[in-house]
Protein backbone atom coordinates (compact mmCIF):
# COMPACT_ATOMS: atom_id res chain seq x y z
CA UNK A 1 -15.39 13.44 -27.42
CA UNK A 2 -17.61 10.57 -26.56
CA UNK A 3 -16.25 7.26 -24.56
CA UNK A 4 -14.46 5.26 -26.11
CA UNK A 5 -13.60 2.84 -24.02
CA UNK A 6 -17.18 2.12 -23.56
CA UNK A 7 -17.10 -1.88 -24.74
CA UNK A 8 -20.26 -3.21 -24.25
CA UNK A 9 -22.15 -3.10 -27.23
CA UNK A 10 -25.84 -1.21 -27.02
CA UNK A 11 -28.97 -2.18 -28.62
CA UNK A 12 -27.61 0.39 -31.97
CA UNK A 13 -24.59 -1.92 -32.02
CA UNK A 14 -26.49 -4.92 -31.42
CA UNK A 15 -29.32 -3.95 -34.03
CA UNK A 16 -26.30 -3.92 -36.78
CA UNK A 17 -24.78 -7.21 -35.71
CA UNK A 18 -28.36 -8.16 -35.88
CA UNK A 19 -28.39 -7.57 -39.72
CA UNK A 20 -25.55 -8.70 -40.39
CA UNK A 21 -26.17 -12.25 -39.04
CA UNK A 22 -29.67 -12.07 -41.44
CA UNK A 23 -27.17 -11.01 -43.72
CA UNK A 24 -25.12 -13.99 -43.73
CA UNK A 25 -28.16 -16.04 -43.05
CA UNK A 26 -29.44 -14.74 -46.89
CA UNK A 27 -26.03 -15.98 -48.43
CA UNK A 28 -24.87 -12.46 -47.75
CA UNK A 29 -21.80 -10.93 -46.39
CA UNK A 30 -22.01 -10.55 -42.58
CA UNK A 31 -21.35 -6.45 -42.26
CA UNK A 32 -24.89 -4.98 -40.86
CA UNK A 33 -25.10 -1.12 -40.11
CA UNK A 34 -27.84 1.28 -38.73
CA UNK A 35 -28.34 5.15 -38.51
CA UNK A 36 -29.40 6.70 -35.36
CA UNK A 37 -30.78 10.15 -34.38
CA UNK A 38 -31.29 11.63 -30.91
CA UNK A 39 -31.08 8.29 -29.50
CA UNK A 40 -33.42 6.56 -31.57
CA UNK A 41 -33.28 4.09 -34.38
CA UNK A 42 -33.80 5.75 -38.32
CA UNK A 43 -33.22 3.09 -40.22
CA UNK A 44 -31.29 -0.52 -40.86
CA UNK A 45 -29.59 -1.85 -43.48
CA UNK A 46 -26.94 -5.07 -44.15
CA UNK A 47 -24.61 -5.92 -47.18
CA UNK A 48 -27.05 -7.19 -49.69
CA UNK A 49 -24.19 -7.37 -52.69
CA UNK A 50 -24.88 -10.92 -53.20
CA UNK A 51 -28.60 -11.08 -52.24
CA UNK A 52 -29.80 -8.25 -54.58
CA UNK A 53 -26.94 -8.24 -57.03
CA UNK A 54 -25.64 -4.88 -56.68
CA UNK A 55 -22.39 -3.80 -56.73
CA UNK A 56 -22.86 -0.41 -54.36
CA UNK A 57 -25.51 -2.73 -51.55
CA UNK A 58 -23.20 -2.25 -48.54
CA UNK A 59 -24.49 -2.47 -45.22
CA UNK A 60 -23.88 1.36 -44.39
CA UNK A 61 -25.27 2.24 -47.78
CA UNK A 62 -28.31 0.10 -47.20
CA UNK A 63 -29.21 1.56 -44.15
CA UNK A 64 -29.03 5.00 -45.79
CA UNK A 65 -31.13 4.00 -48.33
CA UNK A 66 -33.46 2.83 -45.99
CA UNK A 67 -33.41 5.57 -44.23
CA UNK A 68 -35.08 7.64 -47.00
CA UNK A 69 -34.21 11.47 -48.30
CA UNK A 70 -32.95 13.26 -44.64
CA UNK A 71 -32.88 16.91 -44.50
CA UNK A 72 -29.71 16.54 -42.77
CA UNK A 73 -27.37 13.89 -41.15
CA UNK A 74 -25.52 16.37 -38.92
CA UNK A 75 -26.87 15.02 -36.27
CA UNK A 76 -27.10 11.27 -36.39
CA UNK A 77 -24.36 8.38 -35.75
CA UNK A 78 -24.20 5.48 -37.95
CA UNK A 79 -23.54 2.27 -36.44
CA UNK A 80 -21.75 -0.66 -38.52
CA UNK A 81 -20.67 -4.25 -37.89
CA UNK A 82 -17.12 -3.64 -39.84
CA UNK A 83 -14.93 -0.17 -40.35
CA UNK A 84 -16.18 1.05 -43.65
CA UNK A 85 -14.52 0.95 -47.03
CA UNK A 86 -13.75 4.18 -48.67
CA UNK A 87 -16.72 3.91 -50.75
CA UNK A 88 -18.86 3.70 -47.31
CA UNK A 89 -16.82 5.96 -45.94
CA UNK A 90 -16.28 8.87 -48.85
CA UNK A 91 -20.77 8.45 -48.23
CA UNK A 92 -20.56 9.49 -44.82
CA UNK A 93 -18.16 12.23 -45.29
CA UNK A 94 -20.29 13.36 -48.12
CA UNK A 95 -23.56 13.75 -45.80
CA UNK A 96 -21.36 15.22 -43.02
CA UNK A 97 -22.16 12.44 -40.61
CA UNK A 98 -20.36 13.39 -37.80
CA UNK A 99 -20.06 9.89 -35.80
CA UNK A 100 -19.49 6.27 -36.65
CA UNK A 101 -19.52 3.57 -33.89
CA UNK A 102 -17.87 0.14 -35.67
CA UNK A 103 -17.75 -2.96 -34.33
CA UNK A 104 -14.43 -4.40 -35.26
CA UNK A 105 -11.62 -3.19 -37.60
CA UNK A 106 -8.82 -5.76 -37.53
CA UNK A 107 -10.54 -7.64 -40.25
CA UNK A 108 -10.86 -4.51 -42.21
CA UNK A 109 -9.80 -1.18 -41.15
CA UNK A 110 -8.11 0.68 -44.59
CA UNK A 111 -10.70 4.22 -43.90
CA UNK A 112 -9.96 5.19 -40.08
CA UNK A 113 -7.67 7.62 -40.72
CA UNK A 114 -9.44 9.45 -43.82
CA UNK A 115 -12.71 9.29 -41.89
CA UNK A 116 -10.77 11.37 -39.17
CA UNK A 117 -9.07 13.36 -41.80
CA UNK A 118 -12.67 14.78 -42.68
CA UNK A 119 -13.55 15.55 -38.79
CA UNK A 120 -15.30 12.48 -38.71
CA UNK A 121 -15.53 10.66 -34.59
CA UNK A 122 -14.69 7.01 -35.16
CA UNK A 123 -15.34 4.62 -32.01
CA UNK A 124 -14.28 1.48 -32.08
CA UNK A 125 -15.34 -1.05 -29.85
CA UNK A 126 -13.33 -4.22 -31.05
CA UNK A 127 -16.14 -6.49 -30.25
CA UNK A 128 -15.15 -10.13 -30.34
CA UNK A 129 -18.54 -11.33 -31.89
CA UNK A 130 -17.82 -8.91 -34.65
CA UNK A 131 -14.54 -10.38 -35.41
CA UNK A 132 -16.03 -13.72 -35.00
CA UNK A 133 -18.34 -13.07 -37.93
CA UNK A 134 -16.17 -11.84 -39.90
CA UNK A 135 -13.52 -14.73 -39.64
CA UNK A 136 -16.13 -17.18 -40.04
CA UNK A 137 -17.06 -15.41 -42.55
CA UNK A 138 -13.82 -15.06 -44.67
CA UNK A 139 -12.86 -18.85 -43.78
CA UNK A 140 -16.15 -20.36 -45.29
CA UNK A 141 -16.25 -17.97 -48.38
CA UNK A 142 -12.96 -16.20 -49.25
CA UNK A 143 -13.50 -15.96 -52.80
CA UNK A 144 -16.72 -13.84 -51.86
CA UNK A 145 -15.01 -11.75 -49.78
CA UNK A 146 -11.96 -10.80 -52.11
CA UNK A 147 -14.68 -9.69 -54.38
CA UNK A 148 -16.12 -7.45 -51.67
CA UNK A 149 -13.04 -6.10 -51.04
CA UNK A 150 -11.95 -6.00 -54.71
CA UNK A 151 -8.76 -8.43 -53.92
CA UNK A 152 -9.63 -10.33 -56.91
C-alpha cells in the first residue's frame, strides 16, 4: 500500500485542481480529475454538466473520455478534485482501476467504502484548497449543486 499520509499535493493532483478551477471558471462545477499511467499524464477531464449539458459529464468521466479507448486501466491511477459518486465510482470499478488519489471527501464522500469493497486503493489527501473550492462552490450556487448530487 502506497503513502498515505503523503499531503502535499503533486503535479497529478494539482493538474485536477487545475481543471476544476477552469471548471468553475466556465460556469461549471469545480470537481477536475486526471488519469495517470507509469507516472505520466493520459488524459484530463473536469465536470462539464452545466457547460456541455450532459447529465453523465463528470470530471472523472471526462477525463476517461478524454483519454480515448485503453486496452487496459490496470495499471493507471485516476486523480480527482472530490471522492467520486457511485456513478464515477461503479466506472472505475468497471475498468478495474486499481487506484484513486482524491483531494477532499468531507464535502462529499458517500463511495469510499464501496470503492474499497471492489479492491479499489483510495488515498485521500484532505487538501484544504480542495475543500475550499468546494465550499465556495456550494455557498455561491447550492441549487446547482443539489442537482449534481441529485438532492433536488
Amino acid at each position: 500500500m502506497s503513502d498515505q499520509n503523503t499531503a502535499a499535493k503533486d503535479e497529478f493532483m494539482q493538474a485536477a485542481i487545475d481543471e476544476a478551477r477552469m471548471g468553475r471558471a466556465q460556469g461549471g462545477i469545480p470537481i477536475g480529475s486526471v488519469l495517470v499511467r507509469n507516472g505520466q499524464l493520459v488524459s484530463r477531464g473536469r465536470n462539464k454538466r452545466v457547460q456541455e449539458n450532459n447529465a453523465i459529464k463528470h470530471g472523472e468521466m471526462d477525463a476517461l473520455m478524454n483519454a480515448g479507448r485503453q486496452r487496459t486501466y490496470r495499471d493507471t491511477v485516476l486523480y480527482t478534485t472530490l471522492m467520486p459518486c457511485y456513478m464515477c465510482a461503479g466506472t472505475i470499478v468497471q475498468f478495474k482501476i486499481p487506484k484513486v488519489v482524491v483531494g477532499e471527501s468531507r464535502t462529499f464522500g458517500e463511495s469510499k467504502e464501496f470503492l474499497e469493497s471492489h479492491g479499489v486503493e483510495v488515498v485521500i489527501l484532505d487538501l484544504q484548497e480542495c475543500v475550499d473550492l468546494m465550499n465556495e462552490f456550494i455557498a455561491a450556487e447550492p441549487t446547482l449543486w443539489n442537482e449534481d448530487i441529485m438532492e433536488l
